[in-house]
PDB file of N, CA and C in Angstrom:
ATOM      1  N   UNK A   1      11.837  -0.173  -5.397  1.00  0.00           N
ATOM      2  CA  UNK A   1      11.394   0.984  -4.654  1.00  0.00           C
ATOM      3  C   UNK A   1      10.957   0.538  -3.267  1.00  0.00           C
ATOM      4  N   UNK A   2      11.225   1.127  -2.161  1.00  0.00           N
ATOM      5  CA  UNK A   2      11.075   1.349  -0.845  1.00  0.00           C
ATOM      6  C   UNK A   2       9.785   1.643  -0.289  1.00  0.00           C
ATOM      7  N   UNK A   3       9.088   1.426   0.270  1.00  0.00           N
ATOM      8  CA  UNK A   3       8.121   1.937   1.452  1.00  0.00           C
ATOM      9  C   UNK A   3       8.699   3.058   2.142  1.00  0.00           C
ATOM     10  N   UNK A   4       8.000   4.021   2.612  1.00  0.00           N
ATOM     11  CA  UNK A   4       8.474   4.568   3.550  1.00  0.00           C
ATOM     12  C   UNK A   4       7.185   4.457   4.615  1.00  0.00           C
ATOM     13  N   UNK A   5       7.667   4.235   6.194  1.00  0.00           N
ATOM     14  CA  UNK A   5       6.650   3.928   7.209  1.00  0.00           C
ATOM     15  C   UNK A   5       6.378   5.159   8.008  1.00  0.00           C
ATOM     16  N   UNK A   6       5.134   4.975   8.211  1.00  0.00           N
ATOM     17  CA  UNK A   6       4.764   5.833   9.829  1.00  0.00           C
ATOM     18  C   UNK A   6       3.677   4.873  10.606  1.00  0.00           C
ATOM     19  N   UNK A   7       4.334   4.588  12.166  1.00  0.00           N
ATOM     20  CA  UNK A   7       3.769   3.865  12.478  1.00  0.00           C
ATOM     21  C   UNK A   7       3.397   4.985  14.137  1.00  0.00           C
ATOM     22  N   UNK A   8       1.556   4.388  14.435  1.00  0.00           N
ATOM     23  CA  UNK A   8       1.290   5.337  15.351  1.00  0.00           C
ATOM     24  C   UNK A   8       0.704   3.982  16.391  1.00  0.00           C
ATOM     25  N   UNK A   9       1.545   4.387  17.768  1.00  0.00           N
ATOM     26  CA  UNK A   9       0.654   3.502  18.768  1.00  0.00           C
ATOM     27  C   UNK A   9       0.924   1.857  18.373  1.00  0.00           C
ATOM     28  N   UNK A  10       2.219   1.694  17.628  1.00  0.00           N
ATOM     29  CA  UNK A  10       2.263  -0.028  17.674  1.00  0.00           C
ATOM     30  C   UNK A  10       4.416   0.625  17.155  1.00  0.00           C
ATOM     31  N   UNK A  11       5.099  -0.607  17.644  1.00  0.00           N
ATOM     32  CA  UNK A  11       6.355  -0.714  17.582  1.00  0.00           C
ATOM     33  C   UNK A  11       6.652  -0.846  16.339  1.00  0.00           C
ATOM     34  N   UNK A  12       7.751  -0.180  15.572  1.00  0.00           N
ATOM     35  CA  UNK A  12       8.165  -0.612  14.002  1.00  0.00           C
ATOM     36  C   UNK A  12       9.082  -1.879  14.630  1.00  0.00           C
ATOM     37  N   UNK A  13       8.866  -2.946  13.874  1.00  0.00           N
ATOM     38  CA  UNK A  13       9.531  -3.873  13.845  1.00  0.00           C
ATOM     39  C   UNK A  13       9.955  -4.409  12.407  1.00  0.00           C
ATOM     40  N   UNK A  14      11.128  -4.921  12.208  1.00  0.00           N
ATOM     41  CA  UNK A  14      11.446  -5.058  10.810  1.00  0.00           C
ATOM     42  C   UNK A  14      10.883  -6.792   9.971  1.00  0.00           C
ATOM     43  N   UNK A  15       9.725  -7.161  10.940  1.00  0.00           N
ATOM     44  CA  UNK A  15       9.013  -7.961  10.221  1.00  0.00           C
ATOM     45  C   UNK A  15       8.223  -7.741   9.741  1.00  0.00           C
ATOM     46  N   UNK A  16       7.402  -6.453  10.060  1.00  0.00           N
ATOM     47  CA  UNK A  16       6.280  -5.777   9.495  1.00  0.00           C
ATOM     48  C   UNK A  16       6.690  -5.139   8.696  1.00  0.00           C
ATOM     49  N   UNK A  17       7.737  -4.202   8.610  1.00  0.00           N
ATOM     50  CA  UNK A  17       8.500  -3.865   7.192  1.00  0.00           C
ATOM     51  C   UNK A  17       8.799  -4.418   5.804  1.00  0.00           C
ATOM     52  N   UNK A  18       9.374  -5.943   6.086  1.00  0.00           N
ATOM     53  CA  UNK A  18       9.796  -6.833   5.357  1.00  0.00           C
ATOM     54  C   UNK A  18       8.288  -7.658   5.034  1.00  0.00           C
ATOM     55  N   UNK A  19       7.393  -7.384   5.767  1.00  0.00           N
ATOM     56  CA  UNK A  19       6.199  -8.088   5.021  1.00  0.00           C
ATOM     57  C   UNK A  19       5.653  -6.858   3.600  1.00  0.00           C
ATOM     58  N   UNK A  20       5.361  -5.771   4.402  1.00  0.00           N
ATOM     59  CA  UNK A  20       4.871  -4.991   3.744  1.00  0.00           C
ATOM     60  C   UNK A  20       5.631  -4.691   2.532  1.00  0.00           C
ATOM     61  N   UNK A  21       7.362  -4.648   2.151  1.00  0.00           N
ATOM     62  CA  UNK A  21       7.847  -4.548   1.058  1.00  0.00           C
ATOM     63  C   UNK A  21       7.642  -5.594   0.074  1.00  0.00           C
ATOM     64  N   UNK A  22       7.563  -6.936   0.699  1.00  0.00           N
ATOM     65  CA  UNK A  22       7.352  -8.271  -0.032  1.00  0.00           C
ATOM     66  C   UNK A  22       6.031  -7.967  -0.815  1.00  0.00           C
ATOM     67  N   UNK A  23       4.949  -7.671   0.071  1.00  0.00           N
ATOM     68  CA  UNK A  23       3.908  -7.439  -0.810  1.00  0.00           C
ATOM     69  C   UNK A  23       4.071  -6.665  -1.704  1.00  0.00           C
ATOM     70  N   UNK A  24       4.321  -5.252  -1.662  1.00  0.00           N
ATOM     71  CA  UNK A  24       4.168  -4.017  -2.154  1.00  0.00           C
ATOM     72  C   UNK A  24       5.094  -4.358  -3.811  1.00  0.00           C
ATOM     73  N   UNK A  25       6.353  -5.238  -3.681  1.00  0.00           N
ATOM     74  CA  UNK A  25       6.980  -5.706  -4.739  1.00  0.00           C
ATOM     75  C   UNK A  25       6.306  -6.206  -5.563  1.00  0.00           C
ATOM     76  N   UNK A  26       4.966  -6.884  -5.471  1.00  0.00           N
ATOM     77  CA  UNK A  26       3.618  -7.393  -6.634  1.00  0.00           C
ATOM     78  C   UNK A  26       3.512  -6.399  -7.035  1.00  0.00           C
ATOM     79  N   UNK A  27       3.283  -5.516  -6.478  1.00  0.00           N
ATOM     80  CA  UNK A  27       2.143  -4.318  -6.515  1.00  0.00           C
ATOM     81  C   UNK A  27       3.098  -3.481  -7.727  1.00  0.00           C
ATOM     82  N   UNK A  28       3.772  -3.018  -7.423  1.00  0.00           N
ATOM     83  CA  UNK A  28       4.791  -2.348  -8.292  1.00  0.00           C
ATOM     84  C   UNK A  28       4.811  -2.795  -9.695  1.00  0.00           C
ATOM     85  N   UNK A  29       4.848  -4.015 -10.121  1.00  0.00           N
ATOM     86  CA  UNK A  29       4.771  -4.426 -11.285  1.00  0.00           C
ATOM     87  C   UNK A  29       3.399  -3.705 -12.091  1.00  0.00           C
ATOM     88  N   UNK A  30       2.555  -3.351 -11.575  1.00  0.00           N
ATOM     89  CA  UNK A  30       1.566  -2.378 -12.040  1.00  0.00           C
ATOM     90  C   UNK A  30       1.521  -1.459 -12.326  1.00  0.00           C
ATOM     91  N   UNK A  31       2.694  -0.436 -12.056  1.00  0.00           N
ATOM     92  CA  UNK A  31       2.611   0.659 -11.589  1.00  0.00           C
ATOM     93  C   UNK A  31       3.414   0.771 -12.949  1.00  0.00           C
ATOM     94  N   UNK A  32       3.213   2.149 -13.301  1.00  0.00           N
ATOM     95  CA  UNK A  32       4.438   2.976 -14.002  1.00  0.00           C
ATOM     96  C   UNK A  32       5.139   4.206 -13.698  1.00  0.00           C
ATOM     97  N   UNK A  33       6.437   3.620 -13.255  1.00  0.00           N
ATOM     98  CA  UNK A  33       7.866   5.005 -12.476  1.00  0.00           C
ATOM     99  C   UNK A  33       6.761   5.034 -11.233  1.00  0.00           C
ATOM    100  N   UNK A  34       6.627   4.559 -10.414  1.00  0.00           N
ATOM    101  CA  UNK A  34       6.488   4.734  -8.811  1.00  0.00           C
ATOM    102  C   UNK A  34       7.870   5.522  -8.253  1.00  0.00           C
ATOM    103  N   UNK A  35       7.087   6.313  -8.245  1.00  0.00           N
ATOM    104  CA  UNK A  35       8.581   7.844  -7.378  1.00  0.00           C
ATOM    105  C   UNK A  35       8.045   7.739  -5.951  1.00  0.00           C
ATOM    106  N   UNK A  36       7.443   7.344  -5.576  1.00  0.00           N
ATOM    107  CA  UNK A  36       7.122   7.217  -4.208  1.00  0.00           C
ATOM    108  C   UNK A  36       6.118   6.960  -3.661  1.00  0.00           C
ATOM    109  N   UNK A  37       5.794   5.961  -2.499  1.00  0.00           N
ATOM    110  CA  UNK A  37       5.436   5.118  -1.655  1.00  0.00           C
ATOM    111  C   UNK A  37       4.925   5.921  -0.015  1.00  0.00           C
ATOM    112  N   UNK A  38       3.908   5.671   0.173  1.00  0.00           N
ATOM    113  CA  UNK A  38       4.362   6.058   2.120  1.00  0.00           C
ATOM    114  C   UNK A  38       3.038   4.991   2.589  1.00  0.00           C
ATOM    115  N   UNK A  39       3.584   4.678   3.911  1.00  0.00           N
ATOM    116  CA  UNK A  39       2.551   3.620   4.218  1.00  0.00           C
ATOM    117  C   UNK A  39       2.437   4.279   5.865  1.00  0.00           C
ATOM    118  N   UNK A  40       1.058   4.250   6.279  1.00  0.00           N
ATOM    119  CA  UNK A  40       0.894   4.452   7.646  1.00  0.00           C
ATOM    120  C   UNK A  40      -0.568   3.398   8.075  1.00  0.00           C
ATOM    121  N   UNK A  41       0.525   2.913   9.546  1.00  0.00           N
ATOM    122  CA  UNK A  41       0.293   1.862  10.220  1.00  0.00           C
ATOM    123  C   UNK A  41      -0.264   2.714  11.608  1.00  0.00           C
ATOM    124  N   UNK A  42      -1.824   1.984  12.284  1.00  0.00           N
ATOM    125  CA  UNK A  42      -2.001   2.669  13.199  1.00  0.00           C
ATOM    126  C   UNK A  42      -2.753   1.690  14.334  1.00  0.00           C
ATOM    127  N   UNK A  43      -2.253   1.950  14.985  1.00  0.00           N
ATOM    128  CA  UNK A  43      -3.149   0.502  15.940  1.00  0.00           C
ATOM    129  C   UNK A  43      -3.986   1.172  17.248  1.00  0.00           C
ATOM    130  N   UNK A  44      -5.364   1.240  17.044  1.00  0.00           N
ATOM    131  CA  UNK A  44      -6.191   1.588  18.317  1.00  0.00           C
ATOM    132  C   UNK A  44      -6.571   0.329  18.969  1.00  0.00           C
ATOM    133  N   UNK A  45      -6.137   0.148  20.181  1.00  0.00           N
ATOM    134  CA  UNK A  45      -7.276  -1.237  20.980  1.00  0.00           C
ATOM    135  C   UNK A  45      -6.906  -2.548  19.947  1.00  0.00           C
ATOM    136  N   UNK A  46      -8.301  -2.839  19.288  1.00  0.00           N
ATOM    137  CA  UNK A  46      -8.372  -3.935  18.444  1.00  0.00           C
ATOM    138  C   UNK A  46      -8.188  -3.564  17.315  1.00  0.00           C
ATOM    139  N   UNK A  47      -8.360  -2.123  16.472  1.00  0.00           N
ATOM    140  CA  UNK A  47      -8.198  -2.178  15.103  1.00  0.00           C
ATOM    141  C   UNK A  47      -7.176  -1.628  14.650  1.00  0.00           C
ATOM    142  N   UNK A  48      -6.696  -2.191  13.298  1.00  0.00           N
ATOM    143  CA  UNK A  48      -5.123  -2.561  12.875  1.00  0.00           C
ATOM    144  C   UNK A  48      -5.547  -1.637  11.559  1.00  0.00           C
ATOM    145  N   UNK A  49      -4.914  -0.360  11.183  1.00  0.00           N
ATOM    146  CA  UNK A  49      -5.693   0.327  10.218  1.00  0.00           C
ATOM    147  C   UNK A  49      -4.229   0.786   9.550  1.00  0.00           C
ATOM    148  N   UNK A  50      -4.278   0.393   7.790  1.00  0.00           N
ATOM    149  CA  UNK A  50      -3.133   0.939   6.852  1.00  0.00           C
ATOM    150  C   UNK A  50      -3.606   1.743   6.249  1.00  0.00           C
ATOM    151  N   UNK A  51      -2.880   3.016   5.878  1.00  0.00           N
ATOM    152  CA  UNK A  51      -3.657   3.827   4.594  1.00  0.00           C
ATOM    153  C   UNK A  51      -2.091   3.810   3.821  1.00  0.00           C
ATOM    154  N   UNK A  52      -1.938   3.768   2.745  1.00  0.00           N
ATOM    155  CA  UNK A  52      -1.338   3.352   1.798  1.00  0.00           C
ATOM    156  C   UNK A  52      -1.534   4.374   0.378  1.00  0.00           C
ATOM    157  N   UNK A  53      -0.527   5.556  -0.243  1.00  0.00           N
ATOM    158  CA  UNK A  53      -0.213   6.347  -1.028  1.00  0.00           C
ATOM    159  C   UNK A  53       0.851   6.312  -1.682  1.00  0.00           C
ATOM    160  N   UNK A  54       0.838   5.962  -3.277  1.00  0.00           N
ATOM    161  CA  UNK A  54       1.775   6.063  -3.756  1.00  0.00           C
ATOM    162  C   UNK A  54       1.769   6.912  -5.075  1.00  0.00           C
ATOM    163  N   UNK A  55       3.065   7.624  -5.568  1.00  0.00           N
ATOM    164  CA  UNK A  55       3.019   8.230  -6.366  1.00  0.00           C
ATOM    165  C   UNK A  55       3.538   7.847  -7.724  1.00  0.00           C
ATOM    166  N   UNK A  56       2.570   7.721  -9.078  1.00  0.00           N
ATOM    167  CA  UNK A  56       3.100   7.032  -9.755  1.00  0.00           C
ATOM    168  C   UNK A  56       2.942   7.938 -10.860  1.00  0.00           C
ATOM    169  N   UNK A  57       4.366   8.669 -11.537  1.00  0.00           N
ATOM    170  CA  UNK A  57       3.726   8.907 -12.722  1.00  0.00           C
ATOM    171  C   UNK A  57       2.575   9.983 -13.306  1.00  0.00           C
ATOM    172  N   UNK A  58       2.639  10.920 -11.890  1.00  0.00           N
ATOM    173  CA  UNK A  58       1.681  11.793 -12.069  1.00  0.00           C
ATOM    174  C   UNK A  58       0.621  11.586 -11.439  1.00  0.00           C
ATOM    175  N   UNK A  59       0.371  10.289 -10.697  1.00  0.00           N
ATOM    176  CA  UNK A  59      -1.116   9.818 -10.761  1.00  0.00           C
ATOM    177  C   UNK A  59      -0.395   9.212  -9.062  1.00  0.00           C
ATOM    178  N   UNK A  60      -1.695   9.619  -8.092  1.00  0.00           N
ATOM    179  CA  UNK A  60      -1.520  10.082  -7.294  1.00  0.00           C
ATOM    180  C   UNK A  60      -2.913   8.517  -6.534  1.00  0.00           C
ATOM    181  N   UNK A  61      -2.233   7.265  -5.782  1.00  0.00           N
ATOM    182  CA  UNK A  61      -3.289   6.242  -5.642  1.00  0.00           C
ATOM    183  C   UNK A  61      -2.968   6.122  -4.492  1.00  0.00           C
ATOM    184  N   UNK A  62      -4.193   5.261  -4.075  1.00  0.00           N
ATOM    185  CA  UNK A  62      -4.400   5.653  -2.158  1.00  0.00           C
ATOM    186  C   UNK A  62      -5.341   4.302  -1.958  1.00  0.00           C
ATOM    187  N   UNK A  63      -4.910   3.715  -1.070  1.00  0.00           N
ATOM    188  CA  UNK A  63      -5.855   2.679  -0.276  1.00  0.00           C
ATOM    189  C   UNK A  63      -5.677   2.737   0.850  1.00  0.00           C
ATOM    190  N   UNK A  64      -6.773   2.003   1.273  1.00  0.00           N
ATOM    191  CA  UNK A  64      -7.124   1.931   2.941  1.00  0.00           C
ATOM    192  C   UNK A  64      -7.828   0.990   3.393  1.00  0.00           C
ATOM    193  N   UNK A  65      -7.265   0.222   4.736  1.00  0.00           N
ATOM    194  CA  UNK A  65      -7.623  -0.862   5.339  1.00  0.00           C
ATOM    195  C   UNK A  65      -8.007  -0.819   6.601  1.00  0.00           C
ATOM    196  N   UNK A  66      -9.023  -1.524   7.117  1.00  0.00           N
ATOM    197  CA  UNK A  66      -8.870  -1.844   8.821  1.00  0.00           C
ATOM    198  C   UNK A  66      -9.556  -2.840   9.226  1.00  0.00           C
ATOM    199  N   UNK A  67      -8.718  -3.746   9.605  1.00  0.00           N
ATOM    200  CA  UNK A  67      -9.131  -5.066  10.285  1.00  0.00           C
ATOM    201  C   UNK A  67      -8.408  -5.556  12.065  1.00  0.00           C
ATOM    202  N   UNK A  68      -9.109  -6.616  12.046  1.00  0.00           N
ATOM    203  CA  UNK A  68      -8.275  -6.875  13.766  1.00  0.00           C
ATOM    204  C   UNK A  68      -6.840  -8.059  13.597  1.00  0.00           C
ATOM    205  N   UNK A  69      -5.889  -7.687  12.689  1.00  0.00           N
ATOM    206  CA  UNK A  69      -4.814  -8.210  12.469  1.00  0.00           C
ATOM    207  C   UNK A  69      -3.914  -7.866  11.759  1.00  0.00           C
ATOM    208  N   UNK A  70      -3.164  -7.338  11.856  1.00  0.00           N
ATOM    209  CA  UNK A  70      -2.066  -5.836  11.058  1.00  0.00           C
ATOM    210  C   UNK A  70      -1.773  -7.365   9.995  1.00  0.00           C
ATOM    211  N   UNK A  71      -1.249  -8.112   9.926  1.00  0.00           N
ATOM    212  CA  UNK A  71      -0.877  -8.492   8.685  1.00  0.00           C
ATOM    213  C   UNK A  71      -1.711  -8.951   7.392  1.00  0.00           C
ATOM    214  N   UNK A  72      -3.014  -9.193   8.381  1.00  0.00           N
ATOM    215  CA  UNK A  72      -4.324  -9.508   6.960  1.00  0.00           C
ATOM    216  C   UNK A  72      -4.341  -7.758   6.476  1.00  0.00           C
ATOM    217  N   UNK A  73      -4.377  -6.735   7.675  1.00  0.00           N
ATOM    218  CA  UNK A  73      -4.795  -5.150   7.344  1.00  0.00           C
ATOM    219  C   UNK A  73      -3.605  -4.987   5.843  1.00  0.00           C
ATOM    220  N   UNK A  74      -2.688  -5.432   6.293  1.00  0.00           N
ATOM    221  CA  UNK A  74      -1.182  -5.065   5.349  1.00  0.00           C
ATOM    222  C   UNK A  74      -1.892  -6.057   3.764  1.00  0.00           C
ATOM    223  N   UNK A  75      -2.439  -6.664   4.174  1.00  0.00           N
ATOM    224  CA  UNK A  75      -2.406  -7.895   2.824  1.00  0.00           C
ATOM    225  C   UNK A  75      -3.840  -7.437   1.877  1.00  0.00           C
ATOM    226  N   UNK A  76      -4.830  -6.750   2.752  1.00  0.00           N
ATOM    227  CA  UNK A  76      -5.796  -6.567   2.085  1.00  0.00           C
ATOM    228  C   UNK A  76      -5.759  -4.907   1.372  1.00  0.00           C
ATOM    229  N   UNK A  77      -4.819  -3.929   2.450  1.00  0.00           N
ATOM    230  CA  UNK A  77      -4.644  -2.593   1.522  1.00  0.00           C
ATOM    231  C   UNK A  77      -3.819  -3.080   0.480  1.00  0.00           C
ATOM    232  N   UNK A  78      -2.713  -4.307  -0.017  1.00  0.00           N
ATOM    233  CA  UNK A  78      -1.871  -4.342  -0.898  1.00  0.00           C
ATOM    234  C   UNK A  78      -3.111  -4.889  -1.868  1.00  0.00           C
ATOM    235  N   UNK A  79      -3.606  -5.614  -1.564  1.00  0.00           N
ATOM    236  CA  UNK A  79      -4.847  -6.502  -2.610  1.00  0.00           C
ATOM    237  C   UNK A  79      -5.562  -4.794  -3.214  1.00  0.00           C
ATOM    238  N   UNK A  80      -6.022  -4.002  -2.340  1.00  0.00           N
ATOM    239  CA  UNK A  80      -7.004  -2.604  -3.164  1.00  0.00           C
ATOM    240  C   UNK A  80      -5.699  -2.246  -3.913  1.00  0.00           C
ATOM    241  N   UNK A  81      -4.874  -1.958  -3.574  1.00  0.00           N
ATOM    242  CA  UNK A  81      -3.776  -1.295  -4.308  1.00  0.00           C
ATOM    243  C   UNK A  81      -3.397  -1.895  -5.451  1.00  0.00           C
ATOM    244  N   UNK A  82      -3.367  -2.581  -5.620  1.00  0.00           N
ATOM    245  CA  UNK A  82      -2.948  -3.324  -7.214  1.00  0.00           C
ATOM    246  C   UNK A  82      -4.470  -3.049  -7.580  1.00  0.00           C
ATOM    247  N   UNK A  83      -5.388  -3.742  -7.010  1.00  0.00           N
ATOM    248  CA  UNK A  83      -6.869  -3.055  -7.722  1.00  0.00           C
ATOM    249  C   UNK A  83      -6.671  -2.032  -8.789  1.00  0.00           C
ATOM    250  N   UNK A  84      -6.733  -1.180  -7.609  1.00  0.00           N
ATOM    251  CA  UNK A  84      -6.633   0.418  -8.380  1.00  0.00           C
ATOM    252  C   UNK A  84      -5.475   0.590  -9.205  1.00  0.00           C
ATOM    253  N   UNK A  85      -4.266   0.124  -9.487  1.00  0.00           N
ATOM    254  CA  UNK A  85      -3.433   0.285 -10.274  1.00  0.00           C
ATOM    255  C   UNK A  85      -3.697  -0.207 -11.420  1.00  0.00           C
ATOM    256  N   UNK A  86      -4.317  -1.830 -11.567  1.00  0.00           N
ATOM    257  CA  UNK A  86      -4.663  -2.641 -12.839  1.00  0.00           C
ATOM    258  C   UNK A  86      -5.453  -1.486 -13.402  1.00  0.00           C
ATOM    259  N   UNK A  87      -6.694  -0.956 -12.720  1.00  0.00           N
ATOM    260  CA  UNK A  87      -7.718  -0.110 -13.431  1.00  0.00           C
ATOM    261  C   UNK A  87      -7.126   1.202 -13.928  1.00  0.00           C
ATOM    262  N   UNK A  88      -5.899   1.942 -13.294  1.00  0.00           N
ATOM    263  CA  UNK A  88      -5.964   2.996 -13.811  1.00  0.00           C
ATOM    264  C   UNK A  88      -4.625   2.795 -15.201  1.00  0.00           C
ATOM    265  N   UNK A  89      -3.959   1.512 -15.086  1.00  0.00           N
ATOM    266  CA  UNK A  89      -3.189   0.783 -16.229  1.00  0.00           C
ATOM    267  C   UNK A  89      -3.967   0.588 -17.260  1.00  0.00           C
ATOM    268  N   UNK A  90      -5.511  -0.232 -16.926  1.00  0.00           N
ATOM    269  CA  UNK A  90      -6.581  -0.189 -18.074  1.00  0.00           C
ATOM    270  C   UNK A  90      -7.009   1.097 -18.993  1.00  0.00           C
ATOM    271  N   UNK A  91      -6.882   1.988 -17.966  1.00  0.00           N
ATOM    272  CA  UNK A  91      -7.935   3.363 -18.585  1.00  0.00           C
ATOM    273  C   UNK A  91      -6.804   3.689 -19.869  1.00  0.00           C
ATOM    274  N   UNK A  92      -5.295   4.118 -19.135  1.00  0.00           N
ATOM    275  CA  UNK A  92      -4.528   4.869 -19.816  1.00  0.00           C
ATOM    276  C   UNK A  92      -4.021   4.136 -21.363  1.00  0.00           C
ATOM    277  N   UNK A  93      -4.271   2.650 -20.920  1.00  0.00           N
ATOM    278  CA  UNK A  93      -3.885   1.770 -22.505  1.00  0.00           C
ATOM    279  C   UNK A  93      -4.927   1.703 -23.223  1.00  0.00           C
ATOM    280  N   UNK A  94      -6.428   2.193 -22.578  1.00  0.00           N
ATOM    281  CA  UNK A  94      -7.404   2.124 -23.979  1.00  0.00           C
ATOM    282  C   UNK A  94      -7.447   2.973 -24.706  1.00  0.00           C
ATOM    283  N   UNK A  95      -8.019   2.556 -25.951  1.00  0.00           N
ATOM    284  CA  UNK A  95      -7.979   4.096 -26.456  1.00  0.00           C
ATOM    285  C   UNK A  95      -8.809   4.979 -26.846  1.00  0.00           C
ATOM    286  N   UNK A  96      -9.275   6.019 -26.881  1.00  0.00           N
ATOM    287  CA  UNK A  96     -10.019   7.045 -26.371  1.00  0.00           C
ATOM    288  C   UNK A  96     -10.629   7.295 -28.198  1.00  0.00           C
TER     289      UNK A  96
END
């Protein structure tokens, strides 16, 4: 599965693409049926800010980053994002 980008106030370049899918490919292994992805990239001045939504399965997960270096910003919303996926993988396999 694909990323899809929106990038505001910084150039799409296809290294920042190809980083962000590399990561996001961990991430996925968490997930169950990811139907869709969107990633938005935004650069003010010094801060490098991702918010990150994907749709998995009914279940609807969201992270968000901002630091002063788009590729740590890219590395640390992928780090919450598996977060939140392991946990909501936990909830749905325990049993009630």
């Amino acid at each position: 599965m694909e990323l899809d980008f929106t990038f505001r106030n910084v150039e799409p370049t296809e290294a920042i693409k190809a980083w962000a899918n590399k990561r996001f490919q961990k991430v996925t292994k968490h997930l169950r049926d990811p139907s869709s992805a969107h990633i938005v990239v935004t650069v003010d001045k010094h801060r490098h800010r991702a918010e990150l939504t994907v749709h998995s399965h009914g279940d609807i997960l969201r992270a968000s980053e901002e630091t002063d270096d788009l590729y740590s910003t890219l590395d640390q919303v992928m780090s919450k994002l598996e977060q939140v996926a392991q946990r909501q993988k936990e909830r749905q396999s325990s049993p009630r």
